[in-house]
PDB file of N, CA and C in Angstrom:
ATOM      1  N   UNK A   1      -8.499  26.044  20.933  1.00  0.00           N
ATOM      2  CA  UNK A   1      -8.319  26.221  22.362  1.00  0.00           C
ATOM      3  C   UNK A   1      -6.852  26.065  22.756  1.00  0.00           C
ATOM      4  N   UNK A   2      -6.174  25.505  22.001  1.00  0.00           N
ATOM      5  CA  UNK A   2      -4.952  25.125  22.130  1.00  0.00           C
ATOM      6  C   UNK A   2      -4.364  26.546  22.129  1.00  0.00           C
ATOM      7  N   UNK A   3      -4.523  27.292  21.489  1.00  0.00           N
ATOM      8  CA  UNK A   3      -3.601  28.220  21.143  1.00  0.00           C
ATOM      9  C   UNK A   3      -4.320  29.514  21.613  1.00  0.00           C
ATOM     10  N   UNK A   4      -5.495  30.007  22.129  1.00  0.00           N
ATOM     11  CA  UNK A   4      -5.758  30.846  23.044  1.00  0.00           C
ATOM     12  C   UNK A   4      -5.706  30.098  24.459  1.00  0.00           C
ATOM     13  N   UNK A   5      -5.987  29.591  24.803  1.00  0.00           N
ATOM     14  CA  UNK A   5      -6.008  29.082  26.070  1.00  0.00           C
ATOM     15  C   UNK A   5      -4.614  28.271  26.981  1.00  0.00           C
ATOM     16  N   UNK A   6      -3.831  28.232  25.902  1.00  0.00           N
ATOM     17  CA  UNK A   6      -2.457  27.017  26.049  1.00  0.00           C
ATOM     18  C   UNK A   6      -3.161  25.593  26.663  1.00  0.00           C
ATOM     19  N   UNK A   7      -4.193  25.058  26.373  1.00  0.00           N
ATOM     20  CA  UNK A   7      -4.378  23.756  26.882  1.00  0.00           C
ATOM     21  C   UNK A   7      -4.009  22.788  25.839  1.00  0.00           C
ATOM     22  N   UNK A   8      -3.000  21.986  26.890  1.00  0.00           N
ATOM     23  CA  UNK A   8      -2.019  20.898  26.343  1.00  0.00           C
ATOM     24  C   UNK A   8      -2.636  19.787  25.678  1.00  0.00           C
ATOM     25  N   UNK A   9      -3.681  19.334  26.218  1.00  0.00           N
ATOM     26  CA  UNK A   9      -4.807  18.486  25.871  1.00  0.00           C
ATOM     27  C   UNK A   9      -5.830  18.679  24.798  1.00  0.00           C
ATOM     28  N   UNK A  10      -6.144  19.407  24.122  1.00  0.00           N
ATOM     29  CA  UNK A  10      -7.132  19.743  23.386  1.00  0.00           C
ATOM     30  C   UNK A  10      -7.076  19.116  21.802  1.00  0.00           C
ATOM     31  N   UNK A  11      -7.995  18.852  21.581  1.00  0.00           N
ATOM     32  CA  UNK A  11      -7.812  18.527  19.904  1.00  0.00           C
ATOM     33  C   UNK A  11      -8.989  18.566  19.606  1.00  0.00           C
ATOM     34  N   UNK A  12      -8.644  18.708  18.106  1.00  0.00           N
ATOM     35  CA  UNK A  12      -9.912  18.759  17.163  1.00  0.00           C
ATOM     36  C   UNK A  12     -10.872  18.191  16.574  1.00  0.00           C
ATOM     37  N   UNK A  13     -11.699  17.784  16.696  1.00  0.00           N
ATOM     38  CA  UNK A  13     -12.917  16.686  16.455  1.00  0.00           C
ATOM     39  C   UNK A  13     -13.334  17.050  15.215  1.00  0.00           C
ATOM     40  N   UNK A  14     -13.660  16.243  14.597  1.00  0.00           N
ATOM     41  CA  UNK A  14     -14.255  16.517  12.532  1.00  0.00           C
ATOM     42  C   UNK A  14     -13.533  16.995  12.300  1.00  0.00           C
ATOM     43  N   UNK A  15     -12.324  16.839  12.113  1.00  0.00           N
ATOM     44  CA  UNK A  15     -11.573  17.713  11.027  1.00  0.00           C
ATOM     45  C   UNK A  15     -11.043  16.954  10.235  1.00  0.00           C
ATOM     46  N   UNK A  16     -10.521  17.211   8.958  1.00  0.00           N
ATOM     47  CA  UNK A  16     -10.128  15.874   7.804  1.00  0.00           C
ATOM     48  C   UNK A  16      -8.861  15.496   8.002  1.00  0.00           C
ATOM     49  N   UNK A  17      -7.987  16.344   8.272  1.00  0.00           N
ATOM     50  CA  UNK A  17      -6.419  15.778   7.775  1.00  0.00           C
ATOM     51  C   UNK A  17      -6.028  15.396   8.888  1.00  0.00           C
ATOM     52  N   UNK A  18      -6.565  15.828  10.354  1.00  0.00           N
ATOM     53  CA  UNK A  18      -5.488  15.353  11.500  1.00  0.00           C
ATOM     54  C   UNK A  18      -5.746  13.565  11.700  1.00  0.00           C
ATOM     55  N   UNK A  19      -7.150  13.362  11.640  1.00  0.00           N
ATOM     56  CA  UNK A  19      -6.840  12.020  12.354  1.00  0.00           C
ATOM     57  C   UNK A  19      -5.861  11.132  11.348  1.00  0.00           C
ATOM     58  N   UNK A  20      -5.559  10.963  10.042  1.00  0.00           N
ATOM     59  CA  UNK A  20      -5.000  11.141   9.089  1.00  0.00           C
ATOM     60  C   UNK A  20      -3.402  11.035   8.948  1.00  0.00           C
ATOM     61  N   UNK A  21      -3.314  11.933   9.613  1.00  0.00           N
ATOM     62  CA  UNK A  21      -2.001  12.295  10.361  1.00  0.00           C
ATOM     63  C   UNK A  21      -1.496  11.828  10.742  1.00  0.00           C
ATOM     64  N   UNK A  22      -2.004  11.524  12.620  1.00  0.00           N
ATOM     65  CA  UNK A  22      -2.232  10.541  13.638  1.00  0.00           C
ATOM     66  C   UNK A  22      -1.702   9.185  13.157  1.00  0.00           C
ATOM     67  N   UNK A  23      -2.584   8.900  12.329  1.00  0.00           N
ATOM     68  CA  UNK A  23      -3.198   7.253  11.986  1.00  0.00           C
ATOM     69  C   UNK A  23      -1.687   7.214  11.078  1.00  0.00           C
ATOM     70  N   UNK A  24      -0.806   7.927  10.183  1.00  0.00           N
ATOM     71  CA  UNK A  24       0.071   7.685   9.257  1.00  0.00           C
ATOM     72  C   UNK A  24       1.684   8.138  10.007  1.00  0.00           C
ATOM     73  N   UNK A  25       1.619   8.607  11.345  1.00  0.00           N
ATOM     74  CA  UNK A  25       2.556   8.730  12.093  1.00  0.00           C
ATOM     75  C   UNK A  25       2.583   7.746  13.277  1.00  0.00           C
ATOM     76  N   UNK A  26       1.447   7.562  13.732  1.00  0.00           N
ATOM     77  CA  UNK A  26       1.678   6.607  14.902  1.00  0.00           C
ATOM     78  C   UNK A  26       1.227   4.890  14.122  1.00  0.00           C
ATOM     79  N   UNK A  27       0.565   4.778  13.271  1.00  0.00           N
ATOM     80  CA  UNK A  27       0.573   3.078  13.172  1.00  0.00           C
ATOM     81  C   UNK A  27       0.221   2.924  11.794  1.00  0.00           C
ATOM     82  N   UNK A  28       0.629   3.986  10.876  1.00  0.00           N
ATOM     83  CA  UNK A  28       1.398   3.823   9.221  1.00  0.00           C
ATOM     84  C   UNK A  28       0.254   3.068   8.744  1.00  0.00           C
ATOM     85  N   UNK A  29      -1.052   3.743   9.243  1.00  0.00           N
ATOM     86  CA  UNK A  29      -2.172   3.614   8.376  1.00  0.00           C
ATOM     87  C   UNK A  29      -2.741   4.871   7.327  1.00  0.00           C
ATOM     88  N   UNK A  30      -2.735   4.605   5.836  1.00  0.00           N
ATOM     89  CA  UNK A  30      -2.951   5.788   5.477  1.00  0.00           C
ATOM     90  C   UNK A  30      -4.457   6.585   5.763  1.00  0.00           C
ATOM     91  N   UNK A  31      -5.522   5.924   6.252  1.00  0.00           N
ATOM     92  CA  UNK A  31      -6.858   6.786   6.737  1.00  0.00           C
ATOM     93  C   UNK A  31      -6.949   6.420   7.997  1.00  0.00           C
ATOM     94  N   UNK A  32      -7.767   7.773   8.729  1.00  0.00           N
ATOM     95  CA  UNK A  32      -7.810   6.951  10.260  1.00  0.00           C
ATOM     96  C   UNK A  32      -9.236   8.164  10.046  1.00  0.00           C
ATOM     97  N   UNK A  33      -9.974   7.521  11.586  1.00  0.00           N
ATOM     98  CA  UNK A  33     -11.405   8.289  11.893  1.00  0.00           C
ATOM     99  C   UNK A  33     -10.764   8.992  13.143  1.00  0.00           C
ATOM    100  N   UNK A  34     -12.226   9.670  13.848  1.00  0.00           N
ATOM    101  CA  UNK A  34     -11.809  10.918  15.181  1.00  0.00           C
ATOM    102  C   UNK A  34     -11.540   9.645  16.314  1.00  0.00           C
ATOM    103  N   UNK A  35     -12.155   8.908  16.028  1.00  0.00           N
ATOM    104  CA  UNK A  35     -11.995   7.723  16.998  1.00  0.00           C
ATOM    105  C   UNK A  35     -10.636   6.589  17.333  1.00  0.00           C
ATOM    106  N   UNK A  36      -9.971   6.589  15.971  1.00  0.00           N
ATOM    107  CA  UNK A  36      -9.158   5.503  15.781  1.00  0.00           C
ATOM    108  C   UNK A  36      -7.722   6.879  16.107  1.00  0.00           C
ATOM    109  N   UNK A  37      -8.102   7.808  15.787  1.00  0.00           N
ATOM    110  CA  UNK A  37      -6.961   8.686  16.345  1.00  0.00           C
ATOM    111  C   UNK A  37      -6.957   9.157  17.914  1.00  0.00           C
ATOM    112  N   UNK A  38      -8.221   8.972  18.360  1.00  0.00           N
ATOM    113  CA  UNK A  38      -8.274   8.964  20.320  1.00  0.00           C
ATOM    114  C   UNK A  38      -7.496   7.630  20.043  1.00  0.00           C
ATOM    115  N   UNK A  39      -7.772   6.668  20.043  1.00  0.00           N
ATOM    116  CA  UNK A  39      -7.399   5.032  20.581  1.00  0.00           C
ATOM    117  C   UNK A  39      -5.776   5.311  20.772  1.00  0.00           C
ATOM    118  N   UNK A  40      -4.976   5.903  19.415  1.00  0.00           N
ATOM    119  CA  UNK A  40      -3.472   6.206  18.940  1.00  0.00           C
ATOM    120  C   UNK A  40      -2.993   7.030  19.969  1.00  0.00           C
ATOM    121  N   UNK A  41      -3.978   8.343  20.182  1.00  0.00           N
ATOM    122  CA  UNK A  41      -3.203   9.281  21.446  1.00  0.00           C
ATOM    123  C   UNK A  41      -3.513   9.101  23.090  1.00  0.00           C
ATOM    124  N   UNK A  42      -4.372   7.843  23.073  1.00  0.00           N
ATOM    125  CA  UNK A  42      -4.001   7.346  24.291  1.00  0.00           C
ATOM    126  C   UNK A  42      -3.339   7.486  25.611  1.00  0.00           C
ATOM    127  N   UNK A  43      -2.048   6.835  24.829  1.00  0.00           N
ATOM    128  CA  UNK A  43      -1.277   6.942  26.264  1.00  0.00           C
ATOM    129  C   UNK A  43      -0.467   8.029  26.341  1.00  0.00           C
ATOM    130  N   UNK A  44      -0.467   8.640  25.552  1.00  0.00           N
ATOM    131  CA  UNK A  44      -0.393  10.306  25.479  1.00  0.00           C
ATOM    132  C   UNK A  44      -1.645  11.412  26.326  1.00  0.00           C
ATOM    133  N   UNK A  45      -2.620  11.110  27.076  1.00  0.00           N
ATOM    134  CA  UNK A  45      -3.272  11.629  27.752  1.00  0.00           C
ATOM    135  C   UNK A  45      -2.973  12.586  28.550  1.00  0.00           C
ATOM    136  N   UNK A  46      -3.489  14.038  28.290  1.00  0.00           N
ATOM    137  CA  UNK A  46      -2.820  15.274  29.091  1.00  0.00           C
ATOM    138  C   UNK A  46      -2.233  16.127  28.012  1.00  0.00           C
ATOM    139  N   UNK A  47      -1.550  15.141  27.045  1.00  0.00           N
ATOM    140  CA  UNK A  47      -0.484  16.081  26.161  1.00  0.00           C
ATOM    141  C   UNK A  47      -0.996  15.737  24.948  1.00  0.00           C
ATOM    142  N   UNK A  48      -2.301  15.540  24.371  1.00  0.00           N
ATOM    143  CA  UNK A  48      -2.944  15.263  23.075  1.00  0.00           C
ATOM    144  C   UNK A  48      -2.143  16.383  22.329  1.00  0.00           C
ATOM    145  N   UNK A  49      -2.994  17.761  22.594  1.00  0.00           N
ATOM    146  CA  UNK A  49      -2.367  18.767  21.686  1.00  0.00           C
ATOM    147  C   UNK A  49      -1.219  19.172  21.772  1.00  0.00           C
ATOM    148  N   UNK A  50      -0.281  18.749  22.058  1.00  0.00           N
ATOM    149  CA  UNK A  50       1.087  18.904  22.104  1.00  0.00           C
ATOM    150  C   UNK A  50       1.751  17.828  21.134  1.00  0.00           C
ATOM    151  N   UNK A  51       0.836  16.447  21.173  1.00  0.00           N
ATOM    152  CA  UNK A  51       1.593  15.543  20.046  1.00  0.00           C
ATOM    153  C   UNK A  51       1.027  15.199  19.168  1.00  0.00           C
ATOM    154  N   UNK A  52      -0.092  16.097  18.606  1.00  0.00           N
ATOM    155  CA  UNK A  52      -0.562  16.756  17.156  1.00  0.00           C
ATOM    156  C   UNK A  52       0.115  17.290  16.915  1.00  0.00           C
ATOM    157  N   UNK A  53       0.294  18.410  17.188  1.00  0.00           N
ATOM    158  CA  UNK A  53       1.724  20.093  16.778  1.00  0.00           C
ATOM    159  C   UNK A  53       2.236  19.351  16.418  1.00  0.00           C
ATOM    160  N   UNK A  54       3.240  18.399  17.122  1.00  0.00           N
ATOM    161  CA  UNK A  54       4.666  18.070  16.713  1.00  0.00           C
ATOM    162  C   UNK A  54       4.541  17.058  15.660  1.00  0.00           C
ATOM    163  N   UNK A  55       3.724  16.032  15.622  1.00  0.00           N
ATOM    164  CA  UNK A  55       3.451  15.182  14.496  1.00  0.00           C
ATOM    165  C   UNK A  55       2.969  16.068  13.316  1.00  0.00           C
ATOM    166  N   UNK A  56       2.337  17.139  13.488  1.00  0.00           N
ATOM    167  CA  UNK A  56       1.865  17.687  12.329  1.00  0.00           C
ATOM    168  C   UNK A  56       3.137  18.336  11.487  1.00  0.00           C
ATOM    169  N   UNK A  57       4.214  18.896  12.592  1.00  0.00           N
ATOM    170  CA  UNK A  57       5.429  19.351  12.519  1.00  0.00           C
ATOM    171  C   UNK A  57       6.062  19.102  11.578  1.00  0.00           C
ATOM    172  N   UNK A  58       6.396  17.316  12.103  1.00  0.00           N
ATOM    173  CA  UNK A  58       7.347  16.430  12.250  1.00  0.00           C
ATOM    174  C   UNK A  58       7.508  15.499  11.120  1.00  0.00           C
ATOM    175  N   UNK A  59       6.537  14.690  11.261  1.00  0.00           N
ATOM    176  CA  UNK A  59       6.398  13.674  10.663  1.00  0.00           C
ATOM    177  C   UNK A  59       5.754  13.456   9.200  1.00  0.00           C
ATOM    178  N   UNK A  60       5.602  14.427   8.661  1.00  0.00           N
ATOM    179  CA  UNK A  60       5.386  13.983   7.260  1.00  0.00           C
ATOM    180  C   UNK A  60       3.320  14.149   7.371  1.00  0.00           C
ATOM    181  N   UNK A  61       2.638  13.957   5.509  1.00  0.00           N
ATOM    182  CA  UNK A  61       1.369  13.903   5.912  1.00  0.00           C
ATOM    183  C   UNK A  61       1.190  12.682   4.795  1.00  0.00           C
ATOM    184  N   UNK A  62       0.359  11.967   5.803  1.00  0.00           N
ATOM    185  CA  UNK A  62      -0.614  10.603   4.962  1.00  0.00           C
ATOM    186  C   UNK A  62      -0.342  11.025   3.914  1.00  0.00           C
ATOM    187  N   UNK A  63      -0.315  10.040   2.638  1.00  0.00           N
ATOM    188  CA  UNK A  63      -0.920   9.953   1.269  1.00  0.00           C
ATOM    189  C   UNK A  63      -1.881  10.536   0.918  1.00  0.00           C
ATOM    190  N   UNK A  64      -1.834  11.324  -0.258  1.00  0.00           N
ATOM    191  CA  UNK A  64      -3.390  11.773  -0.644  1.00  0.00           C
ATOM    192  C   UNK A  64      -3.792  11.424  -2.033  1.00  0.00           C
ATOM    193  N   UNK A  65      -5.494  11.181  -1.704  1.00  0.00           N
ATOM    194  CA  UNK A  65      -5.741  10.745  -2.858  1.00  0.00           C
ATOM    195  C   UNK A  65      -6.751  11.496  -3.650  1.00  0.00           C
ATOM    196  N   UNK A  66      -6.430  12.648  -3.478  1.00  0.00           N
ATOM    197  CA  UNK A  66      -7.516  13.330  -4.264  1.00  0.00           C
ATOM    198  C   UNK A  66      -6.985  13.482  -5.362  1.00  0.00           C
ATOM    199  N   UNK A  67      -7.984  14.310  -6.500  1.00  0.00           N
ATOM    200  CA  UNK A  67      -7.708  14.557  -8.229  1.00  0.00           C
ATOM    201  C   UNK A  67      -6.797  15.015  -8.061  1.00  0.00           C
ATOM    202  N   UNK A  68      -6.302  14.370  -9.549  1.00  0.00           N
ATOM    203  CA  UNK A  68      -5.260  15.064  -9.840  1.00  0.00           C
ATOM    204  C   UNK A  68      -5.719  16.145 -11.328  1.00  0.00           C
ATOM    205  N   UNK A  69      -5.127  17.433 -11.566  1.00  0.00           N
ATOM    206  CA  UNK A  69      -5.162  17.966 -12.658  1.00  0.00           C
ATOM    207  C   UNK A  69      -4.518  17.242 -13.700  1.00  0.00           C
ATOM    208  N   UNK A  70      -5.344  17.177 -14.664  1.00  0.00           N
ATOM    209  CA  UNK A  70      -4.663  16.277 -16.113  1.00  0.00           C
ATOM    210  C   UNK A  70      -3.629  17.411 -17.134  1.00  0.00           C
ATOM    211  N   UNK A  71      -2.355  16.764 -17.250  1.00  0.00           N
ATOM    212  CA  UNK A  71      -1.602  17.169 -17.807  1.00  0.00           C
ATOM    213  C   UNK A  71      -1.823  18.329 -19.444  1.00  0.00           C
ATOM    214  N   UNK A  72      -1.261  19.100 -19.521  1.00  0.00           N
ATOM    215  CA  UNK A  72      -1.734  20.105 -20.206  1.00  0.00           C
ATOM    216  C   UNK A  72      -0.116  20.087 -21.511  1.00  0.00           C
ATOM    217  N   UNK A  73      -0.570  19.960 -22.464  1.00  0.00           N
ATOM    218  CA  UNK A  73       0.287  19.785 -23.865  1.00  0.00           C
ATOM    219  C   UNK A  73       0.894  21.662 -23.671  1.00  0.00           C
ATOM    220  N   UNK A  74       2.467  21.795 -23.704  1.00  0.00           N
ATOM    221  CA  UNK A  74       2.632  23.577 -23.976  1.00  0.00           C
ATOM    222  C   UNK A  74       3.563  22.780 -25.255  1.00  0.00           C
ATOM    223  N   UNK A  75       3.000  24.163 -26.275  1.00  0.00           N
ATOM    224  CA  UNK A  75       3.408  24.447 -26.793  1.00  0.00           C
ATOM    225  C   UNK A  75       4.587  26.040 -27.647  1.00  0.00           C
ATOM    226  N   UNK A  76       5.839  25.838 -27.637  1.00  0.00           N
ATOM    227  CA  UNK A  76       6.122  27.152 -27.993  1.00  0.00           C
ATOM    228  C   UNK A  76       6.418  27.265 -29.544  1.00  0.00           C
ATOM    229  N   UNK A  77       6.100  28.900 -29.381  1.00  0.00           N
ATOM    230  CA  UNK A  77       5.948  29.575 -31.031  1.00  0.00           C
ATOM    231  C   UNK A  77       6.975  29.682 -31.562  1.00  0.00           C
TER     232      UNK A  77
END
């Protein structure tokens, strides 16, 4: 909605990486929920989706901890 509609306010509910985001830009927690990232954009009210963009921008992304691919031996002929 943000981006057909231009509403400044809007954000995304269930989604994995933003609250994430949020939570590792505003209070340098590496997991956050849809909830603990409302509490963070707070006093930002009106301009939610405006300081997603720019944090998503801006600021770097949480730690991740998913698999990693295991290292692969090359060999040349």
């Amino acid at each position: 909605m943000r981006v057909v509609r231009g509403d400044p306010d809007a954000v995304r509910i269930g989604d994995y990486h933003i609250p994430n985001t949020v939570a590792w830009a505003l209070a340098g927690e590496e997991r956050g929920t849809d909830e603990r990232m409302l509490d963070l954009l707070e006093p930002y009210a009106g301009q939610w989706g405006r300081v997603i963009q720019l944090l998503e921008r801006y600021s770097g992304q949480a730690p991740s901890y998913g698999p990693k691919l295991a290292q692969r031996e090359i060999r040349s002929q």
